[in-house]
PDB file of N, CA and C in Angstrom:
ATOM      1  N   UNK A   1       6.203  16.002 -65.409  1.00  0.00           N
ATOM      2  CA  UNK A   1       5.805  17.085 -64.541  1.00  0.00           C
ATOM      3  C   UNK A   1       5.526  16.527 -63.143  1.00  0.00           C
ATOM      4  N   UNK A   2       6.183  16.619 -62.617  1.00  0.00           N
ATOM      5  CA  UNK A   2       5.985  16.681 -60.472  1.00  0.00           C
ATOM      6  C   UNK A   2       4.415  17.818 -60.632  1.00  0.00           C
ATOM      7  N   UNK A   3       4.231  16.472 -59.525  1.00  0.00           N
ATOM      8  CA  UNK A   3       2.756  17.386 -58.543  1.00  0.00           C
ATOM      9  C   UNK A   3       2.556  18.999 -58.357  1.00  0.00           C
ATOM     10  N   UNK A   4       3.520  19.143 -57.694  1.00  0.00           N
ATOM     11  CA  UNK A   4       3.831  20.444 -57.187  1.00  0.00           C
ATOM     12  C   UNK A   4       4.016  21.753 -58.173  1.00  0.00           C
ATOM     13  N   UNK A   5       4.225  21.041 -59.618  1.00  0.00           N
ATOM     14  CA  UNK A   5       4.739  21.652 -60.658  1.00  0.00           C
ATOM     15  C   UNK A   5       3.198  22.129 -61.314  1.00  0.00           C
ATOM     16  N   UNK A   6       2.342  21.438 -61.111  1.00  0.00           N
ATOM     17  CA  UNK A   6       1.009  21.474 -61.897  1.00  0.00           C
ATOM     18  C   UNK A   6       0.154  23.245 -61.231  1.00  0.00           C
ATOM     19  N   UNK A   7      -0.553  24.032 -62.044  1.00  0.00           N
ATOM     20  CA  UNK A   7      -1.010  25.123 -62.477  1.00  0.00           C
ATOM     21  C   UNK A   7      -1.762  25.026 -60.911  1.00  0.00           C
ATOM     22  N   UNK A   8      -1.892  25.594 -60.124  1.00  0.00           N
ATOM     23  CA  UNK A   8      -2.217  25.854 -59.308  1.00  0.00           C
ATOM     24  C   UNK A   8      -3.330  27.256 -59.282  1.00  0.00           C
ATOM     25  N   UNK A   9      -4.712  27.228 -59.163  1.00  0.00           N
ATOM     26  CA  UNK A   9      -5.481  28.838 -58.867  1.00  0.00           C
ATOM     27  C   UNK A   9      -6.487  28.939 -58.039  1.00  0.00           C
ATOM     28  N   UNK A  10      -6.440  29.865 -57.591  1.00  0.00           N
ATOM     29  CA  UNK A  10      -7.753  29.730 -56.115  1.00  0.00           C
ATOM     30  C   UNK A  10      -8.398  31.025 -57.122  1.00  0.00           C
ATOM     31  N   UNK A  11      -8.270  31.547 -58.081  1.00  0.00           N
ATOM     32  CA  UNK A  11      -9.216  32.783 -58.756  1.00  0.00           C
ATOM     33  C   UNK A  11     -10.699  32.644 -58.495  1.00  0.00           C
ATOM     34  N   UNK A  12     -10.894  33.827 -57.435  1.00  0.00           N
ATOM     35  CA  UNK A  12     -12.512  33.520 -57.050  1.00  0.00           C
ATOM     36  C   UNK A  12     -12.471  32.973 -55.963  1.00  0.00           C
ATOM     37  N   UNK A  13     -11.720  32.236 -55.369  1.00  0.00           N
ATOM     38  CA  UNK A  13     -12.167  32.195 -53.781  1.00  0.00           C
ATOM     39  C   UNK A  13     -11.715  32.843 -53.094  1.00  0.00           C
ATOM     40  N   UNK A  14     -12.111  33.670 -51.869  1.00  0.00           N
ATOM     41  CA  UNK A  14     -12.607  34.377 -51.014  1.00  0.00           C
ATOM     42  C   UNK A  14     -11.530  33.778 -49.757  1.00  0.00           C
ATOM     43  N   UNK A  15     -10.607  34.459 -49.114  1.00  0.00           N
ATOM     44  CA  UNK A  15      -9.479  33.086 -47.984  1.00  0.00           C
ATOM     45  C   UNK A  15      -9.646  34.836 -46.954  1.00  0.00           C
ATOM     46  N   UNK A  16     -10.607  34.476 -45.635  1.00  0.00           N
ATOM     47  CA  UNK A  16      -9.738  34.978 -44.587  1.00  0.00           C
ATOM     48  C   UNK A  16      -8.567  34.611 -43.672  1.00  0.00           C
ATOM     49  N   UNK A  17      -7.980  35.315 -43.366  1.00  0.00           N
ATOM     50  CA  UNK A  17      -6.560  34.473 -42.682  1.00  0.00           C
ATOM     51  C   UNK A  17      -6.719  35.249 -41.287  1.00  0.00           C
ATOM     52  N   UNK A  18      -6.901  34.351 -39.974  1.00  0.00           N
ATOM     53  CA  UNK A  18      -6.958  34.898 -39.174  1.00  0.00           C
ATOM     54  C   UNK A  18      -5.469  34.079 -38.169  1.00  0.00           C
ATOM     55  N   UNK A  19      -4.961  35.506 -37.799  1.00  0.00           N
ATOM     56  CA  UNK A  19      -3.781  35.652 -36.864  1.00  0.00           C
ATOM     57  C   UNK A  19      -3.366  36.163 -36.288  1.00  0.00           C
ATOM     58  N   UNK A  20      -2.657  36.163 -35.216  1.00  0.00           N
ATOM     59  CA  UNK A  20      -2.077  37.235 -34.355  1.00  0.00           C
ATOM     60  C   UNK A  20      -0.478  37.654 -34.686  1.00  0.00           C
ATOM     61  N   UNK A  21       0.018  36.715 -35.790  1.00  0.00           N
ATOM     62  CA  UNK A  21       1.179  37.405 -35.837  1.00  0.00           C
ATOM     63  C   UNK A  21       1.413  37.559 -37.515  1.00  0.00           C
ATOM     64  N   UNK A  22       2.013  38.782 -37.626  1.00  0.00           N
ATOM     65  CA  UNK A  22       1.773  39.755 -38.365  1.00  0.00           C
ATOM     66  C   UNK A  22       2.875  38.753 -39.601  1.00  0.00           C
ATOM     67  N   UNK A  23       3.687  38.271 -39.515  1.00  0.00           N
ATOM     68  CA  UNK A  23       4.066  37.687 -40.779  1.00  0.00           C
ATOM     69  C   UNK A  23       3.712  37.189 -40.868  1.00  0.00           C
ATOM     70  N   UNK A  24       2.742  35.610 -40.285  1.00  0.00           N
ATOM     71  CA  UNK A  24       2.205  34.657 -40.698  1.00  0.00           C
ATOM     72  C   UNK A  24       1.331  35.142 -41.586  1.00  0.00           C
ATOM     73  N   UNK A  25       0.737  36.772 -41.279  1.00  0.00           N
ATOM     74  CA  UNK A  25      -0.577  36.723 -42.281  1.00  0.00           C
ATOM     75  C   UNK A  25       0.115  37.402 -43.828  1.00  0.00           C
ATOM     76  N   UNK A  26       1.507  38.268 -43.512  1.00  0.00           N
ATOM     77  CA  UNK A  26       1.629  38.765 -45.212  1.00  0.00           C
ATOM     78  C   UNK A  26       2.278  37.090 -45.745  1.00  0.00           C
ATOM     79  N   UNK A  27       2.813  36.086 -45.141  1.00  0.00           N
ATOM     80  CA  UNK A  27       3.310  35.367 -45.832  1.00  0.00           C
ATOM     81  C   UNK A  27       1.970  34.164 -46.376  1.00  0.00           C
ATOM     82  N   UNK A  28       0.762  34.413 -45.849  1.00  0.00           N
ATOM     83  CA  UNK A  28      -0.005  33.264 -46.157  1.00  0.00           C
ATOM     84  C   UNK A  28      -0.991  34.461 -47.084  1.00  0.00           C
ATOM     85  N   UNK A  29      -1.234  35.383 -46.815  1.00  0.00           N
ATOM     86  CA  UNK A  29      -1.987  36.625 -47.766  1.00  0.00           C
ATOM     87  C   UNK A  29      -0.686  36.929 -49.374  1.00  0.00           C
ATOM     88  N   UNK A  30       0.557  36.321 -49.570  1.00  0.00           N
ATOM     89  CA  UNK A  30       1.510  36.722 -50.521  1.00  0.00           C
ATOM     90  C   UNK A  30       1.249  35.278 -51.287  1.00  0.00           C
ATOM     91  N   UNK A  31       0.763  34.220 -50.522  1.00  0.00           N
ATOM     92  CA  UNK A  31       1.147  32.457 -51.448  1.00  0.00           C
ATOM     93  C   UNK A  31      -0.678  32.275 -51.854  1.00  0.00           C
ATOM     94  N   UNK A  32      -1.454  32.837 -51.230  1.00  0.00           N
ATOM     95  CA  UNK A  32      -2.860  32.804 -51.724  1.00  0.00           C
ATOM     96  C   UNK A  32      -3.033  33.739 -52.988  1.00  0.00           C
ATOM     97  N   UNK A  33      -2.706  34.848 -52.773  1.00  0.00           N
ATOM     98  CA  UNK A  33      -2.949  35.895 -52.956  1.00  0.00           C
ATOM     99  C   UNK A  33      -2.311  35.268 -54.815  1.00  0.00           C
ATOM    100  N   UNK A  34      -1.258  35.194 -54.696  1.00  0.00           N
ATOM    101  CA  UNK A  34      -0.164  34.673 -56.038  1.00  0.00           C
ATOM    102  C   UNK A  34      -0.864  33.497 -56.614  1.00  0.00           C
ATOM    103  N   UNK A  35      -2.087  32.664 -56.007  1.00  0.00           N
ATOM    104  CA  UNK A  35      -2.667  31.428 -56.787  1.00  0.00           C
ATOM    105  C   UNK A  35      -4.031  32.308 -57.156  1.00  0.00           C
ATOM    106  N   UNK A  36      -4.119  33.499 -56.629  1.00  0.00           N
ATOM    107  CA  UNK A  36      -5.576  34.038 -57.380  1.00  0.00           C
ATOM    108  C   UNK A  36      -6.586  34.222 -56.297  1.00  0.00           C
ATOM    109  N   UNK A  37      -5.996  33.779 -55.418  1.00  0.00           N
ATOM    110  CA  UNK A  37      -7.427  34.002 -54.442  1.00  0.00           C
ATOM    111  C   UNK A  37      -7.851  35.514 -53.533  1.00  0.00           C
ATOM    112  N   UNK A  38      -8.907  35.775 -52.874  1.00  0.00           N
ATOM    113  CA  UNK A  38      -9.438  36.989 -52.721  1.00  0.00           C
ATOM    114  C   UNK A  38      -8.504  36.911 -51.483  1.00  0.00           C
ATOM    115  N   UNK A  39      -7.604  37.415 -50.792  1.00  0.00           N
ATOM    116  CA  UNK A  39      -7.661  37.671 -49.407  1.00  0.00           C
ATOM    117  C   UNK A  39      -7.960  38.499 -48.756  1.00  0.00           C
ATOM    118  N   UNK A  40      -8.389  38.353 -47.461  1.00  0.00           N
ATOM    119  CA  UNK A  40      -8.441  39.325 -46.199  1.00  0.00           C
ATOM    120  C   UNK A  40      -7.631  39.347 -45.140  1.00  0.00           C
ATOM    121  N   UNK A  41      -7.268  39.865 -44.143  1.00  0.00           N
ATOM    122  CA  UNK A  41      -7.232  39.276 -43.212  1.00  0.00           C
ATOM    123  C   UNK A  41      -7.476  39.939 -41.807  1.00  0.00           C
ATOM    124  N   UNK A  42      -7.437  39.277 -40.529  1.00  0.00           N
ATOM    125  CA  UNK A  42      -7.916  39.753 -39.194  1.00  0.00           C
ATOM    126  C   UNK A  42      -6.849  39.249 -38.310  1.00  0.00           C
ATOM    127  N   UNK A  43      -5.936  40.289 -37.487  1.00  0.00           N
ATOM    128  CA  UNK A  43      -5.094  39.541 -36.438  1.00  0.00           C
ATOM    129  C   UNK A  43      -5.686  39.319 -35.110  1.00  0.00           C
ATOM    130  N   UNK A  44      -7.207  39.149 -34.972  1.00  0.00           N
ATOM    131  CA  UNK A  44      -8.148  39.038 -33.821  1.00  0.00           C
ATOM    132  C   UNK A  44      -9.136  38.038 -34.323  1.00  0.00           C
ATOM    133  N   UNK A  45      -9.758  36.962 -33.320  1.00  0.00           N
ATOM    134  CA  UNK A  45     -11.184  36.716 -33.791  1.00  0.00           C
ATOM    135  C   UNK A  45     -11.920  37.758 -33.500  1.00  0.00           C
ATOM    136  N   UNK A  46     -12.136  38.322 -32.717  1.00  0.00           N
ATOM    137  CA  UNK A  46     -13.203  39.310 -32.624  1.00  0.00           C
ATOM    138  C   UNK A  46     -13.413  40.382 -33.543  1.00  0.00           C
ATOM    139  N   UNK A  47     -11.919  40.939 -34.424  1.00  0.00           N
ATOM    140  CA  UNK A  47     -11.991  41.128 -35.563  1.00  0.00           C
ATOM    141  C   UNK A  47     -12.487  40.721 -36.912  1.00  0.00           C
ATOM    142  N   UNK A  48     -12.052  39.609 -36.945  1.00  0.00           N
ATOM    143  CA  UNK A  48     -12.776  38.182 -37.938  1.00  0.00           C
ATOM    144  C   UNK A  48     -14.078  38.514 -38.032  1.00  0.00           C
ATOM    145  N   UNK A  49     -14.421  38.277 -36.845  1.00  0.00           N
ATOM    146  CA  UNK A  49     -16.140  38.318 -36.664  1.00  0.00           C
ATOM    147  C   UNK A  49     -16.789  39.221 -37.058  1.00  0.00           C
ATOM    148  N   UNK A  50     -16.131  40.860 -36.379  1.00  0.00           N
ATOM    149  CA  UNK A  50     -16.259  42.187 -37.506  1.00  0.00           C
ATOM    150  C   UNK A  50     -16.630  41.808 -38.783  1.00  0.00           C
ATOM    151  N   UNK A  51     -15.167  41.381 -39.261  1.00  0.00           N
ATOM    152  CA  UNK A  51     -15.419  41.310 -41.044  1.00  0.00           C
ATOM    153  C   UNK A  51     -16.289  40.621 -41.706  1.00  0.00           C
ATOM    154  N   UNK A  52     -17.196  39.243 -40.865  1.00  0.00           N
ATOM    155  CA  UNK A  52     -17.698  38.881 -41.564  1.00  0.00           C
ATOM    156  C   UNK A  52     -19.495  39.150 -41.366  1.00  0.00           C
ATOM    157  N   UNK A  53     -19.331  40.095 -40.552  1.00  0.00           N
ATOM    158  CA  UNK A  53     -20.895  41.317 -40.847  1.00  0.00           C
ATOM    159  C   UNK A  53     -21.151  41.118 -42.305  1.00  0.00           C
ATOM    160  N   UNK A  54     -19.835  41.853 -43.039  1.00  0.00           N
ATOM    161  CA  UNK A  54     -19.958  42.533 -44.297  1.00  0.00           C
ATOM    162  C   UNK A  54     -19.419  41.430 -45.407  1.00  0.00           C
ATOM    163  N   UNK A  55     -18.337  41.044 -45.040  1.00  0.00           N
ATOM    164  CA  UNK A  55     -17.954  39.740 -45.872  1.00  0.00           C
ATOM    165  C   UNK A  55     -17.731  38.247 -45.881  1.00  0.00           C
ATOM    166  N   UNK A  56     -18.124  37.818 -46.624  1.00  0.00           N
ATOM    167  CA  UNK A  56     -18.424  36.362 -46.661  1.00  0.00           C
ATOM    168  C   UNK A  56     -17.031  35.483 -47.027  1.00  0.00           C
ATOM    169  N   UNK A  57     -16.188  35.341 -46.554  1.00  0.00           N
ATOM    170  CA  UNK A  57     -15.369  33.946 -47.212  1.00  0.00           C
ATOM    171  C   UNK A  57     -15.730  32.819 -47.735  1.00  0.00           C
ATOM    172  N   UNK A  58     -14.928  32.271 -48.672  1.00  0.00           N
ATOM    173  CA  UNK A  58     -15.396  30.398 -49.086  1.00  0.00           C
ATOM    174  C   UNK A  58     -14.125  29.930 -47.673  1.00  0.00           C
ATOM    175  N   UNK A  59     -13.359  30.331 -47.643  1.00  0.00           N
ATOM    176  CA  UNK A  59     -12.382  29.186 -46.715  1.00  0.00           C
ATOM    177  C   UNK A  59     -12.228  30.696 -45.660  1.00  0.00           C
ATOM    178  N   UNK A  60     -11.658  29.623 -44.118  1.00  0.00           N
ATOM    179  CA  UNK A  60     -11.044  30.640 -43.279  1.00  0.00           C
ATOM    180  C   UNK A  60      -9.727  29.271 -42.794  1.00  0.00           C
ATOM    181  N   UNK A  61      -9.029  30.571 -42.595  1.00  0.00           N
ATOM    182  CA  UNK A  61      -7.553  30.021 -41.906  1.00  0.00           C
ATOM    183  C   UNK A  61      -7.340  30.675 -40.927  1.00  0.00           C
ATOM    184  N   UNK A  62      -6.603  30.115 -40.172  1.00  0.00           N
ATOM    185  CA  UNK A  62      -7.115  30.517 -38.637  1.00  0.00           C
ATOM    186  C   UNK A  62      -6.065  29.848 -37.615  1.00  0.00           C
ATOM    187  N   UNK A  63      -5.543  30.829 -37.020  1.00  0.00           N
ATOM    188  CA  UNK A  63      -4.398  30.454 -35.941  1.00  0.00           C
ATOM    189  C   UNK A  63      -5.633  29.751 -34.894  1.00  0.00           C
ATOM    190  N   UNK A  64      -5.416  28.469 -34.651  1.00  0.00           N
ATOM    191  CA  UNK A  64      -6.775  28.377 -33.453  1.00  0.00           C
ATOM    192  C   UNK A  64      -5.854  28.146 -31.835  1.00  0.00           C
ATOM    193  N   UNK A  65      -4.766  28.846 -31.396  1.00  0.00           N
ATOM    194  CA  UNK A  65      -3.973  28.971 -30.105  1.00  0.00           C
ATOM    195  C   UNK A  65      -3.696  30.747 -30.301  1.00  0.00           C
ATOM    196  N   UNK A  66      -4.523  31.410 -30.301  1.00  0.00           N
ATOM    197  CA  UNK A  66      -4.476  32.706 -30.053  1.00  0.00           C
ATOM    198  C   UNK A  66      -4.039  32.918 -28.731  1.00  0.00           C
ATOM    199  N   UNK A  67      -3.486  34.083 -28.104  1.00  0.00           N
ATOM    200  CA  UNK A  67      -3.375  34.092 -26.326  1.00  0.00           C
ATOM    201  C   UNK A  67      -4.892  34.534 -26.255  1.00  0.00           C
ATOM    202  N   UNK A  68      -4.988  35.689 -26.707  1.00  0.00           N
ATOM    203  CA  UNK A  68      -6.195  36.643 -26.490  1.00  0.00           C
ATOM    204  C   UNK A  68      -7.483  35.754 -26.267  1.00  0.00           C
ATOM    205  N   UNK A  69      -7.436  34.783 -27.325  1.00  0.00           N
ATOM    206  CA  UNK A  69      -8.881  33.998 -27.961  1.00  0.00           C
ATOM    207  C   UNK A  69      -8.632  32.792 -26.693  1.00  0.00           C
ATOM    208  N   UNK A  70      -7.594  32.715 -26.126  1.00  0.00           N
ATOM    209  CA  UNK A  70      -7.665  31.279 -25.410  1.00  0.00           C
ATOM    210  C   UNK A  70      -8.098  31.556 -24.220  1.00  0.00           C
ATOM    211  N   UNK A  71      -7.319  32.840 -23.637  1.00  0.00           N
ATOM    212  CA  UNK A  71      -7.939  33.284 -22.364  1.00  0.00           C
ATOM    213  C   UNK A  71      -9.500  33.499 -21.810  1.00  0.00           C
ATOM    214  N   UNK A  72     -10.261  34.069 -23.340  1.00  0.00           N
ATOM    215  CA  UNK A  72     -11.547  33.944 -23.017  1.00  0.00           C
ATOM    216  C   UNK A  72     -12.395  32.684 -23.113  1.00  0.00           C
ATOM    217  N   UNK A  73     -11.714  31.630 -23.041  1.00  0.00           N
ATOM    218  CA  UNK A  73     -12.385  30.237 -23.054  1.00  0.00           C
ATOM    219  C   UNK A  73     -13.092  30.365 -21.604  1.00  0.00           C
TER     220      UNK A  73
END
């Protein structure tokens, strides 16, 4: 059995995916999502930030070269 081949499950963890572009998030919300894990996601930080009023993630993923998010540096 190859590495890659071995049982893979995130069941129970919690993955926000934050991005601005809209396939990155169904294609990283479709390969999480398929190992078990909770997803969300936000195509804004300021959205992100919204969501996590109410919800808590174990991991975040995160485009960190947003335009939006860079400009307000």
């Amino acid at each position: 059995m190859y590495p890659w081949e071995a049982a893979t499950t995130l069941e129970g963890v919690r993955v926000l995916v934050v991005d601005d572009q809209q396939d990155t998030i169904e294609v990283l919300t479709a390969v999480l999502g398929q190992c078990g894990a909770e997803v969300r996601s936000a195509s804004s930080a300021a959205e992100a930030l919204e969501m996590l009023q109410e919800w808590k993630p174990d991991v975040l993923v995160s485009d960190i070269g947003m335009p939006v998010e860079e400009a307000m540096r």
